[in-house]
N, C-alpha and C. Protein backbone atom coordinates (compact mmCIF):
# COMPACT_ATOMS: atom_id res chain seq x y z
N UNK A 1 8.22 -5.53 18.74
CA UNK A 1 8.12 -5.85 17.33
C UNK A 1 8.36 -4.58 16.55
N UNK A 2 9.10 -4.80 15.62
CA UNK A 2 9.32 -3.39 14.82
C UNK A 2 8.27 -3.31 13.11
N UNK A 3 7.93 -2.46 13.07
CA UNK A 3 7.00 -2.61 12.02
C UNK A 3 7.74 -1.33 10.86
N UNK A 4 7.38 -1.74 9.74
CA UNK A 4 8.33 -1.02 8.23
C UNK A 4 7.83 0.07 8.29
N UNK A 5 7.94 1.13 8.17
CA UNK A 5 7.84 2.77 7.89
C UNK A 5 6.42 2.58 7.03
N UNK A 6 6.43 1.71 6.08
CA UNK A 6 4.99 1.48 5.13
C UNK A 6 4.13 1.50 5.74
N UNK A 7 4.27 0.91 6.77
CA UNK A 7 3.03 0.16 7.49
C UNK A 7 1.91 1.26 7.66
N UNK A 8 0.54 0.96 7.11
CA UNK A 8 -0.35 1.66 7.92
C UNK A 8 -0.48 2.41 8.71
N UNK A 9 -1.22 3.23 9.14
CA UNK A 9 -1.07 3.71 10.52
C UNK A 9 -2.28 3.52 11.48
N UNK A 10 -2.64 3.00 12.33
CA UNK A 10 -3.85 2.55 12.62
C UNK A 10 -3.93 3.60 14.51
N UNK A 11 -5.32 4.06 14.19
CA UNK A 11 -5.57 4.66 15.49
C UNK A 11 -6.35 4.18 16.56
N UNK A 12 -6.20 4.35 17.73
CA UNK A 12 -6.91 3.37 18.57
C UNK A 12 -7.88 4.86 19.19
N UNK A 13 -9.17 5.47 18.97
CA UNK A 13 -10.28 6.11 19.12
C UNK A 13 -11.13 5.82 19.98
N UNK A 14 -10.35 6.25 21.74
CA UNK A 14 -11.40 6.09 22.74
C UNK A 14 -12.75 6.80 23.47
N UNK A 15 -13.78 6.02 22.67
CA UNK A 15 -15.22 7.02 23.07
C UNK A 15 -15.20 6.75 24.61
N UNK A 16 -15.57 7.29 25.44
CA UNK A 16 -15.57 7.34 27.16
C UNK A 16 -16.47 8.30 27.64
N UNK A 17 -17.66 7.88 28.22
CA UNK A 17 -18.72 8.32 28.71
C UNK A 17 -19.57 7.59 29.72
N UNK A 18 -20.50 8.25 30.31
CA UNK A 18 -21.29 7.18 30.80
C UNK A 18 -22.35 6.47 30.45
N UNK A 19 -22.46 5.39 30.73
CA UNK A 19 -23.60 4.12 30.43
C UNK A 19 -25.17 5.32 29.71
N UNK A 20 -25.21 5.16 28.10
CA UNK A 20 -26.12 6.06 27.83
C UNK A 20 -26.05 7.43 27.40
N UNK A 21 -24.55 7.96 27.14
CA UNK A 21 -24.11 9.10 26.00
C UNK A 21 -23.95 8.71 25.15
N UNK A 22 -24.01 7.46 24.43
CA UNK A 22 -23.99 7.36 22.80
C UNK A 22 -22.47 6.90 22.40
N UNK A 23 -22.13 6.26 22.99
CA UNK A 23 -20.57 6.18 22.68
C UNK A 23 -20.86 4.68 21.61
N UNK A 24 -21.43 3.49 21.65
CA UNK A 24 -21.83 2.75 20.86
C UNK A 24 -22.41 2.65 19.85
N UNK A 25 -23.71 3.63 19.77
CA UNK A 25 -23.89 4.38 18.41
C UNK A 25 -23.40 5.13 17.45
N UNK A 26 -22.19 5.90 18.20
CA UNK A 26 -21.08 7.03 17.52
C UNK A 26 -19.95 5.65 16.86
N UNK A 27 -20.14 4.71 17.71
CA UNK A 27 -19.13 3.89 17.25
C UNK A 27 -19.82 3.10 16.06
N UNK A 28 -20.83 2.29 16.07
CA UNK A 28 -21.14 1.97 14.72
C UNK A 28 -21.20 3.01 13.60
N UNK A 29 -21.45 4.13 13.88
CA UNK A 29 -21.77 4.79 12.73
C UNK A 29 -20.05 5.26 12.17
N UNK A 30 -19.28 5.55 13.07
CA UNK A 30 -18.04 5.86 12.57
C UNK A 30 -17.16 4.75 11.79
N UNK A 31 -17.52 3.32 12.15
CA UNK A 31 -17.03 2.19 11.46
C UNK A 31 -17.93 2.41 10.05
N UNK A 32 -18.92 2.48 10.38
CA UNK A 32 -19.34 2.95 8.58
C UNK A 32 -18.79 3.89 7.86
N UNK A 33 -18.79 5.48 8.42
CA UNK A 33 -18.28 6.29 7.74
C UNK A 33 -16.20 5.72 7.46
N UNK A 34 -15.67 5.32 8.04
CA UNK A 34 -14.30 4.38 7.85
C UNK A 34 -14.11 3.72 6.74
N UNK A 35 -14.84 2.62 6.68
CA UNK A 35 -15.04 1.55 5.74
C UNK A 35 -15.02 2.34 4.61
N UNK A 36 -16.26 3.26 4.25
CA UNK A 36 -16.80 3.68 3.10
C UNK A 36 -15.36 4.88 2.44
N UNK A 37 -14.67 5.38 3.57
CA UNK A 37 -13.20 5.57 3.61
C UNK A 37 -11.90 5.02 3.02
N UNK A 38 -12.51 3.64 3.07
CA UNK A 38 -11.41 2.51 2.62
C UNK A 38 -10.41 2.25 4.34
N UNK A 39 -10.97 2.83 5.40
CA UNK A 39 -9.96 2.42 6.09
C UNK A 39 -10.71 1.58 7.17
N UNK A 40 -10.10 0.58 7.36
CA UNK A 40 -10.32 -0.52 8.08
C UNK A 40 -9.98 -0.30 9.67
N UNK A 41 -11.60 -1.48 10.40
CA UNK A 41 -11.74 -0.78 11.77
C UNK A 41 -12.38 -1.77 12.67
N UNK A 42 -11.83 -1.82 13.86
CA UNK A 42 -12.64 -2.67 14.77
C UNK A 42 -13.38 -2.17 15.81
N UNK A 43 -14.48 -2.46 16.07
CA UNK A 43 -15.13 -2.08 17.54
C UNK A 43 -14.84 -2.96 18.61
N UNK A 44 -14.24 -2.71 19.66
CA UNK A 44 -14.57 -2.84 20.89
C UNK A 44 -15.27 -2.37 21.36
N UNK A 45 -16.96 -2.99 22.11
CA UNK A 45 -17.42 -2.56 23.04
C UNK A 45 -17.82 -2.60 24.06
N UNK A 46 -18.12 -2.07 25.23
CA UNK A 46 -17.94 -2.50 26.68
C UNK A 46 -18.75 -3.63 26.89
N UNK A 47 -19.54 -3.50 26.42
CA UNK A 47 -20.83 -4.86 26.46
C UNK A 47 -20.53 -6.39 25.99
N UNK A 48 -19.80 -5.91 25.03
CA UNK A 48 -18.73 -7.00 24.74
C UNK A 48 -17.77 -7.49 25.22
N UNK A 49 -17.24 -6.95 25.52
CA UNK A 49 -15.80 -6.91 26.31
C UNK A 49 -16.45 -7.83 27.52
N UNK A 50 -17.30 -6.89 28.22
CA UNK A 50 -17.95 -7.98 29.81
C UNK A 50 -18.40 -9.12 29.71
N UNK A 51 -18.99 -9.02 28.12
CA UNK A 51 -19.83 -10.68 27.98
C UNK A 51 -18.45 -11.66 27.37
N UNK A 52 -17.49 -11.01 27.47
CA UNK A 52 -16.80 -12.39 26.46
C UNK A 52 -15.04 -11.78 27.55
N UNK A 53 -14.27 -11.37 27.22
CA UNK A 53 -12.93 -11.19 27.53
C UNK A 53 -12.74 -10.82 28.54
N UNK A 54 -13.59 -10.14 29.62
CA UNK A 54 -13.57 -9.48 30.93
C UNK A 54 -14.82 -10.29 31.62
N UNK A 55 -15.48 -11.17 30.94
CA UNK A 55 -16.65 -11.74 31.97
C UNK A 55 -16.28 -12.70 33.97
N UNK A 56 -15.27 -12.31 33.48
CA UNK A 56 -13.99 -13.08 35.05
C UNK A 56 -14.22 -11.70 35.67
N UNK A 57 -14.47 -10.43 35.47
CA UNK A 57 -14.41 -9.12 36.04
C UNK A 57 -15.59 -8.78 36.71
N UNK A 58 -15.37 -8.37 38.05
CA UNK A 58 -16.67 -7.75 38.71
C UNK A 58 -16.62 -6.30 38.32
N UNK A 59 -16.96 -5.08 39.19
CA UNK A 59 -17.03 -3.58 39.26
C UNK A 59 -16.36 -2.70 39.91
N UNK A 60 -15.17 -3.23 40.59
CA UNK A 60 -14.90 -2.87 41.74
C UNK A 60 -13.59 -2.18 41.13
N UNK A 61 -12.56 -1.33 41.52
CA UNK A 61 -12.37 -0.23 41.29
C UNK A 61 -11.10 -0.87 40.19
N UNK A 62 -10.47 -2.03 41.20
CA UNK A 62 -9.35 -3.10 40.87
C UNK A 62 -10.05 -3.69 39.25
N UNK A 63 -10.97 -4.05 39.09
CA UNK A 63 -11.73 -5.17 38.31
C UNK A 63 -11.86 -4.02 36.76
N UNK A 64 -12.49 -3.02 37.11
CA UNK A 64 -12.33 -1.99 36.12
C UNK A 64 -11.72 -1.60 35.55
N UNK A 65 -10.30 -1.12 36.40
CA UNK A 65 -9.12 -1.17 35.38
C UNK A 65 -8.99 -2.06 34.97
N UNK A 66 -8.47 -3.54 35.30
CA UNK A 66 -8.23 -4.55 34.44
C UNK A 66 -9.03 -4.41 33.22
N UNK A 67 -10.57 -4.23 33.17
CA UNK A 67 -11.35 -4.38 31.88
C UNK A 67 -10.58 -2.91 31.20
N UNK A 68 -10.03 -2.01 31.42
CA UNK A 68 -10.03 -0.95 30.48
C UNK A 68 -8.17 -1.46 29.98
N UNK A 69 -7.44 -2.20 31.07
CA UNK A 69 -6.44 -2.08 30.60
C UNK A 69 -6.21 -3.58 29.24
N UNK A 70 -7.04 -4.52 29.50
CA UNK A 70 -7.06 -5.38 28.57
C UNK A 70 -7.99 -5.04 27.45
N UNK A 71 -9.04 -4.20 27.42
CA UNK A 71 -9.14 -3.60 26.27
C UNK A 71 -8.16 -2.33 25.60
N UNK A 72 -7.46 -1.77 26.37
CA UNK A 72 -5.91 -0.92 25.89
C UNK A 72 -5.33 -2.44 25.50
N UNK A 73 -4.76 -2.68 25.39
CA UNK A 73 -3.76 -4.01 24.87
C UNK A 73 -4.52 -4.34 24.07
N UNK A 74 -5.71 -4.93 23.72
CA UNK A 74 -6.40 -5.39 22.37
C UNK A 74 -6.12 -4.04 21.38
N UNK A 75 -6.98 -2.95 21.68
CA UNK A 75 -6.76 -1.92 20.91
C UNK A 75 -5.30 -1.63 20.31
N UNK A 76 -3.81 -1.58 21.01
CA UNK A 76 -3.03 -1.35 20.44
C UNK A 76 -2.89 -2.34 19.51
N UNK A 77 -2.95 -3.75 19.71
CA UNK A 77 -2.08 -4.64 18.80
C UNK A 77 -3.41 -4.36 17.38
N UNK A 78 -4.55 -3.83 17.76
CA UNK A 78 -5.31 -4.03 16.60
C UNK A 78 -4.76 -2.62 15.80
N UNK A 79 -4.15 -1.65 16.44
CA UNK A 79 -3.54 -0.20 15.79
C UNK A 79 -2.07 -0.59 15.34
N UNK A 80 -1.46 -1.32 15.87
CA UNK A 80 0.02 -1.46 15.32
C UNK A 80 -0.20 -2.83 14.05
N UNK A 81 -1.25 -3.33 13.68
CA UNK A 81 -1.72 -4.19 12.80
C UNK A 81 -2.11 -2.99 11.43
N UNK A 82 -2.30 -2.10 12.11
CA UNK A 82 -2.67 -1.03 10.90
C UNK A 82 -4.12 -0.53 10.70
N UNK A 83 -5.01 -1.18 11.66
CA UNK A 83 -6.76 -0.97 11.65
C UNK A 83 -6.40 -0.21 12.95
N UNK A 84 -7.75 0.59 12.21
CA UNK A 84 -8.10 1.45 13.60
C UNK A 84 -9.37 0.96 14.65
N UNK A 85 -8.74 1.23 15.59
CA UNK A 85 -9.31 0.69 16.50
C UNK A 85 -10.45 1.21 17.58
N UNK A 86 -11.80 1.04 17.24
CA UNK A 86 -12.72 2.03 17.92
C UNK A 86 -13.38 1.70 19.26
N UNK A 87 -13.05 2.43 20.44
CA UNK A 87 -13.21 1.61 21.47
C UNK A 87 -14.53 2.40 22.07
N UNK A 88 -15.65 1.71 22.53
CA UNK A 88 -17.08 2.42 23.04
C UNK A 88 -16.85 2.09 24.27
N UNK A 89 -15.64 2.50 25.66
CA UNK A 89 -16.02 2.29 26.88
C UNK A 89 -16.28 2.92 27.95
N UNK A 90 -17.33 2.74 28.85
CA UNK A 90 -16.95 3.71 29.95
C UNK A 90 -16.12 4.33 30.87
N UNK A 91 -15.45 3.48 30.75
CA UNK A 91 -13.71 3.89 31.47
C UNK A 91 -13.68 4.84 32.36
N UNK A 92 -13.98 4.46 33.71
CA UNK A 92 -14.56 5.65 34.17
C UNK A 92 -13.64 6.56 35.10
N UNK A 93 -12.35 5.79 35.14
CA UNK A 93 -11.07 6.35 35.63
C UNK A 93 -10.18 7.04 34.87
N UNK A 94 -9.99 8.24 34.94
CA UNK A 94 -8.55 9.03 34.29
C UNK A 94 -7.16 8.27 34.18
N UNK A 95 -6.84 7.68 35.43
CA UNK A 95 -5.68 6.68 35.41
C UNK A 95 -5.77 5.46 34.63
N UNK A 96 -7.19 4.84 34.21
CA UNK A 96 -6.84 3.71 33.38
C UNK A 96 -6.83 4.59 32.11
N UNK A 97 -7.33 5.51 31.48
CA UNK A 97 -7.28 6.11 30.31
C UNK A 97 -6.04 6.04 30.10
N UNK A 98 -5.26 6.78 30.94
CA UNK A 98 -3.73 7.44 30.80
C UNK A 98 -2.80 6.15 30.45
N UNK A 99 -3.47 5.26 31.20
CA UNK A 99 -2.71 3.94 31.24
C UNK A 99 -2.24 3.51 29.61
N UNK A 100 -3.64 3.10 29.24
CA UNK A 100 -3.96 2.84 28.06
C UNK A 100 -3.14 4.36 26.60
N UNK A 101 -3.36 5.46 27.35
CA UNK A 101 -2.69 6.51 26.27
C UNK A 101 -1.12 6.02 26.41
N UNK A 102 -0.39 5.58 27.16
CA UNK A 102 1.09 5.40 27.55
C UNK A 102 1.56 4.43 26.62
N UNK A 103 0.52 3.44 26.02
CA UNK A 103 0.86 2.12 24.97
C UNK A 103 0.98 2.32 23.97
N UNK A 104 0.55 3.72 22.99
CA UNK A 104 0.36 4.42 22.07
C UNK A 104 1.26 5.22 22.05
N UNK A 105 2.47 4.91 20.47
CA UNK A 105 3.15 6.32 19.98
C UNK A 105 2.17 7.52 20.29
N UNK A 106 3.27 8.36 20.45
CA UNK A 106 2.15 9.87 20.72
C UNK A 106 1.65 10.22 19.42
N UNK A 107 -0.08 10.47 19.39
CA UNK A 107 -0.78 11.31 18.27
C UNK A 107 -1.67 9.87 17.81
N UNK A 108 -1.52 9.05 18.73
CA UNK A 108 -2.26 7.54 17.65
C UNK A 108 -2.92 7.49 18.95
N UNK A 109 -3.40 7.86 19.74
CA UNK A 109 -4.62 7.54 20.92
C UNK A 109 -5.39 9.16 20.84
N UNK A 110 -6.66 9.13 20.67
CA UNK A 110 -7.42 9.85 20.32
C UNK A 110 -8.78 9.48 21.95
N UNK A 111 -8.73 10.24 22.40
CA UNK A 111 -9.55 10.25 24.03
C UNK A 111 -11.04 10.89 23.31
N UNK A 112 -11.84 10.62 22.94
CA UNK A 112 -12.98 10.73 23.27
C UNK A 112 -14.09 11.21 23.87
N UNK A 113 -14.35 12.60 24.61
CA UNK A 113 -15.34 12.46 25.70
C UNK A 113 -16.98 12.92 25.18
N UNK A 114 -17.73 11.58 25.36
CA UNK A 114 -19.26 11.55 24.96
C UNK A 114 -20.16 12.48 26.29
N UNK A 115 -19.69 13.52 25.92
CA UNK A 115 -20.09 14.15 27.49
C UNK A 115 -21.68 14.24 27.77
N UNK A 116 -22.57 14.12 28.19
CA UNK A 116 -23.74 13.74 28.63
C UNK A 116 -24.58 13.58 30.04
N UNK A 117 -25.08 14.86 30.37
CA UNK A 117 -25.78 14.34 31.82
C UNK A 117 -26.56 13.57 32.14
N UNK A 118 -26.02 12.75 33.31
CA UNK A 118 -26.75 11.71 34.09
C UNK A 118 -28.23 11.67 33.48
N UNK A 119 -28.97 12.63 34.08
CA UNK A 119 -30.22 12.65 33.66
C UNK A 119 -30.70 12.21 32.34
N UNK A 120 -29.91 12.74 31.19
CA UNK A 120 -30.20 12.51 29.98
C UNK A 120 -30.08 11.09 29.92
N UNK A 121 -28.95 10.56 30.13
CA UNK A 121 -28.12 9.04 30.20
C UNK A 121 -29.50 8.02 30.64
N UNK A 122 -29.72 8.33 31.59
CA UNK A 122 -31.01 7.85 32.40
C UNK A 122 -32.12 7.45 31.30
N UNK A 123 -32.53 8.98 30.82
CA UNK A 123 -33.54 8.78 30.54
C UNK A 123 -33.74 7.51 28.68
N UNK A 124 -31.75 7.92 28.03
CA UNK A 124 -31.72 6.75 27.30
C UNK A 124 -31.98 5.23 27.60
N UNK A 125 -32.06 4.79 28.48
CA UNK A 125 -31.50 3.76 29.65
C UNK A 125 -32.31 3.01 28.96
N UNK A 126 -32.29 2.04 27.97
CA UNK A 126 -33.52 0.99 27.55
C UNK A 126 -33.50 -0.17 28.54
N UNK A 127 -32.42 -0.63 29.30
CA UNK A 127 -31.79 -1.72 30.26
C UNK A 127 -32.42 -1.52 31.66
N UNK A 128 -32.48 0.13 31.60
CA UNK A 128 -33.03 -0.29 32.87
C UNK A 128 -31.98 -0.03 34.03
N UNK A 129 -31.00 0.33 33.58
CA UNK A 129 -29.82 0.33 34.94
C UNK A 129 -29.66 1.16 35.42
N UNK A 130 -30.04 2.01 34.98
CA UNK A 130 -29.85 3.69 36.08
C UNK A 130 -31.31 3.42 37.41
N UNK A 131 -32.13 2.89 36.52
CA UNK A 131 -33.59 2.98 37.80
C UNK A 131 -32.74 1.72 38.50
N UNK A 132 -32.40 0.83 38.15
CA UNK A 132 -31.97 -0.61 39.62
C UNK A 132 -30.96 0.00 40.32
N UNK A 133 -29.99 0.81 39.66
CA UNK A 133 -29.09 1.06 40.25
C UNK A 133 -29.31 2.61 41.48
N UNK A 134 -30.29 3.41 40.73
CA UNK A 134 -30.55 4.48 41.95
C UNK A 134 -31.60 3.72 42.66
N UNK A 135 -31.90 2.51 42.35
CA UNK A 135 -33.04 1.71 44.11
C UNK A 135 -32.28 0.70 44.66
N UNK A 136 -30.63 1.31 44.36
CA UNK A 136 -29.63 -0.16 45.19
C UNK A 136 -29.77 -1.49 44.53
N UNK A 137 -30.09 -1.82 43.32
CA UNK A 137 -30.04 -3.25 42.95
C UNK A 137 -28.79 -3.42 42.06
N UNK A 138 -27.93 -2.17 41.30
CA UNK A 138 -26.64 -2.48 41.05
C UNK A 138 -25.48 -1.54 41.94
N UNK A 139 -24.63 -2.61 42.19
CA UNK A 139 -23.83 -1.44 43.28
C UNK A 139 -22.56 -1.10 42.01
N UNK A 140 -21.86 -0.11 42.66
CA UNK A 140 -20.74 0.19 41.76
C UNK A 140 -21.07 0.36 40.44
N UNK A 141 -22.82 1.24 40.35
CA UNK A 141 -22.86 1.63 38.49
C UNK A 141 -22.50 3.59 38.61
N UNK A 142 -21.69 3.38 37.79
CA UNK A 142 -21.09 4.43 37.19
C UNK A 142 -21.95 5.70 37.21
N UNK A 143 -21.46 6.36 38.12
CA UNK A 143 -22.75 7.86 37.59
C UNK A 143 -23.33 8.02 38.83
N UNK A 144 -23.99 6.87 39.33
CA UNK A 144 -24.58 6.69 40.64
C UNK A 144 -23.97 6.18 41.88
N UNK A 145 -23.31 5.16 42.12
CA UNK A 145 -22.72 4.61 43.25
C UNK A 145 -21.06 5.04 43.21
N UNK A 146 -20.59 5.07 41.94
CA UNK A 146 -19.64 4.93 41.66
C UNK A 146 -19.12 6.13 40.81
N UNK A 147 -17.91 6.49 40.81
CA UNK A 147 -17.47 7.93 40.10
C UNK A 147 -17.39 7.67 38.82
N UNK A 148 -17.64 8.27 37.99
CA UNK A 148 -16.94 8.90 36.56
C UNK A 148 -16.37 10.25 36.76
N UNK A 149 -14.77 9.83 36.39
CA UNK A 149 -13.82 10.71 36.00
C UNK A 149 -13.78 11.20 34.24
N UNK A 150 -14.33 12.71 34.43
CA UNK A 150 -13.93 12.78 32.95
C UNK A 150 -13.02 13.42 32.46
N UNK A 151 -12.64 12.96 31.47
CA UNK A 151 -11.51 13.15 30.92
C UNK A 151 -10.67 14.95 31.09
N UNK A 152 -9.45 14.79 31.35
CA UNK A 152 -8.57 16.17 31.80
C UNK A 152 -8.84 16.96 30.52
N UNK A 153 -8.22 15.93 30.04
CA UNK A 153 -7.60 17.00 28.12
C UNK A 153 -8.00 15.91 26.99
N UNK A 154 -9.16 15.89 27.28
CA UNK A 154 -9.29 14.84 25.95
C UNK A 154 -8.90 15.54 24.20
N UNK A 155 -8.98 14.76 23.26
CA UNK A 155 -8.61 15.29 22.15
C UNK A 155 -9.82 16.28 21.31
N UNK A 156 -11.10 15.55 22.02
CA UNK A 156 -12.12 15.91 21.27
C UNK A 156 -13.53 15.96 22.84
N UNK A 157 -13.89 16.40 23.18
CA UNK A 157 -15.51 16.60 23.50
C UNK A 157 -16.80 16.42 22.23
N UNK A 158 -17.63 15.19 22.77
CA UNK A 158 -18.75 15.56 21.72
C UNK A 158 -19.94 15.44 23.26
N UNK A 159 -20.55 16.93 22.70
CA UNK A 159 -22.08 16.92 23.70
C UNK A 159 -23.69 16.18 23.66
N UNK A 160 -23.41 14.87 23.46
CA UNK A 160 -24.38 13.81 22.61
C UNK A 160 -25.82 14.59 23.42
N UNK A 161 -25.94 15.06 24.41
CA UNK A 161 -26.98 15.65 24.54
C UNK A 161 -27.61 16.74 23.68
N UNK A 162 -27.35 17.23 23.08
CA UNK A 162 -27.62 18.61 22.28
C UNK A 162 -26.88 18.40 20.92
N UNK A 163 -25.85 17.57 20.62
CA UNK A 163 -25.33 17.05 18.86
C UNK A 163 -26.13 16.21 18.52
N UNK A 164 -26.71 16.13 17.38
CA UNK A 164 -26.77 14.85 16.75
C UNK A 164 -26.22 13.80 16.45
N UNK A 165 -26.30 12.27 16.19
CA UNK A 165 -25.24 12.06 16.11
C UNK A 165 -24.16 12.09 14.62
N UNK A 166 -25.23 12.38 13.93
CA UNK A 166 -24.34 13.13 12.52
C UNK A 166 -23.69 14.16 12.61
N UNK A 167 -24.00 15.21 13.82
CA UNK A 167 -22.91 16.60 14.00
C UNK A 167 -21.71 16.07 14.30
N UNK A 168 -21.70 14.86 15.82
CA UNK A 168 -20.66 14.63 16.87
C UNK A 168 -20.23 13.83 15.33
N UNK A 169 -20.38 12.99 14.77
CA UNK A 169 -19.99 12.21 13.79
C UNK A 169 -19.02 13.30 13.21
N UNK A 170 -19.36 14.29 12.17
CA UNK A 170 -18.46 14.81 11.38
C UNK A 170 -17.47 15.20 12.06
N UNK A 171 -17.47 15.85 12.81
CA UNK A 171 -16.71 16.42 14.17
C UNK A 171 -15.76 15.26 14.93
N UNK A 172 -15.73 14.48 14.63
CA UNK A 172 -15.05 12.92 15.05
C UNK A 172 -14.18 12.73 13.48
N UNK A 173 -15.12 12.79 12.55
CA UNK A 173 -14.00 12.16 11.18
C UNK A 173 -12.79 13.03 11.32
N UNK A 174 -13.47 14.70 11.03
CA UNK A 174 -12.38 15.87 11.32
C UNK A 174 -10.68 15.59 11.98
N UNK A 175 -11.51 15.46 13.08
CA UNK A 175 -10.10 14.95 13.87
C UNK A 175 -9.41 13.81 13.56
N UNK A 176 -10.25 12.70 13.37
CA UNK A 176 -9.27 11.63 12.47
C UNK A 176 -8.12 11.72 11.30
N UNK A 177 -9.05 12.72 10.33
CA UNK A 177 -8.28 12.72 8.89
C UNK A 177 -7.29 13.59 9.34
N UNK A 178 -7.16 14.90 9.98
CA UNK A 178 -6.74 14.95 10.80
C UNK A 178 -5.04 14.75 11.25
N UNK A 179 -5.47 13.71 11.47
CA UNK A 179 -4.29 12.94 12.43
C UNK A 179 -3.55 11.76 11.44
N UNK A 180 -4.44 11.55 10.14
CA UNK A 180 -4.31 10.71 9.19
C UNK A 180 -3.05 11.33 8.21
N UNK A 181 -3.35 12.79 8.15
CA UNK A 181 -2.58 13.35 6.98
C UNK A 181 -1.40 13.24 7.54
């Protein structure tokens, strides 16, 4: 589809961390600071994504990409629509990232990394999944059974352990407007 030179420019903004760095909170709050912007924005988030568009998906290495690569395909068509597109997932593979950066003109995929130790992650854990999952009751959770790859060259690092999330916040618009001008 070819879209008019006018058109908007909409960015697809992948937060990627593990279960409990704040990538869902950075994401509501950045759809606020957007809006109040005038620029229009969608969340995708992983929790979502599993309960509704990926709920056919198990954990398994195959099943994962699929969930990161059909949330890449939502995200672009919601960036070539002209909204930006804010994605909160764990994505815990470099190759589905890359996947997903390959669908994106270059400079309109923005990588994310909510960098955060395990421990900390844990101790956010209101769910409960880091304790089932280090006593074997979830297999293939991220961090514990299963790898997180983080990101090579992301665009941005935020250290949700030690930022606030109003520091990592400003530090996120930055790079947007950014990429806007």
């Amino acid at each position: 589809m070819n879209y008019s030179t006018t058109q908007p420019k909409g960015l697809v903004i992948w937060l990627t961390g593990l279960s409990g760095a704040g990538k869902s909170t950075l994401a509501l709050q950045l759809q606020a600071q957007l809006r109040a912007r005038g620029h229009a924005s969608v969340i995708l988030d992983g929790d979502d994504m599993r309960d509704r568009l990926c709920k056919d998906l198990g954990f398994s290495r195959e099943d994962r990409m699929e969930n990161v690569r059909r949330a890449g395909e939502i995200a672009r068509l919601v960036a070539q629509s002209g909204v930006h597109a804010i994605v909160a997932l764990v994505s815990p593979y470099q190759a589905a990232r890359d996947q997903v950066r390959a669908l994106m003109p270059a400079g309109e995929f923005l990588e994310v990394f909510c960098a955060c130790p395990l421990d900390v992650c844990a101790k956010r854990d209101v769910k409960g999944l880091y304790r089932r999952a280090q006593a074997g009751g979830i297999a293939n959770f991220t961090g514990v059974s299963d790898p997180y790859e983080a990101p090579a060259a992301p665009e941005l690092v935020l250290n949700s352990a030690v930022e606030s999330v109003d520091e990592s916040l400003a530090r996120l618009l930055a790079l947007i407007e950014a990429r806007l001008d």
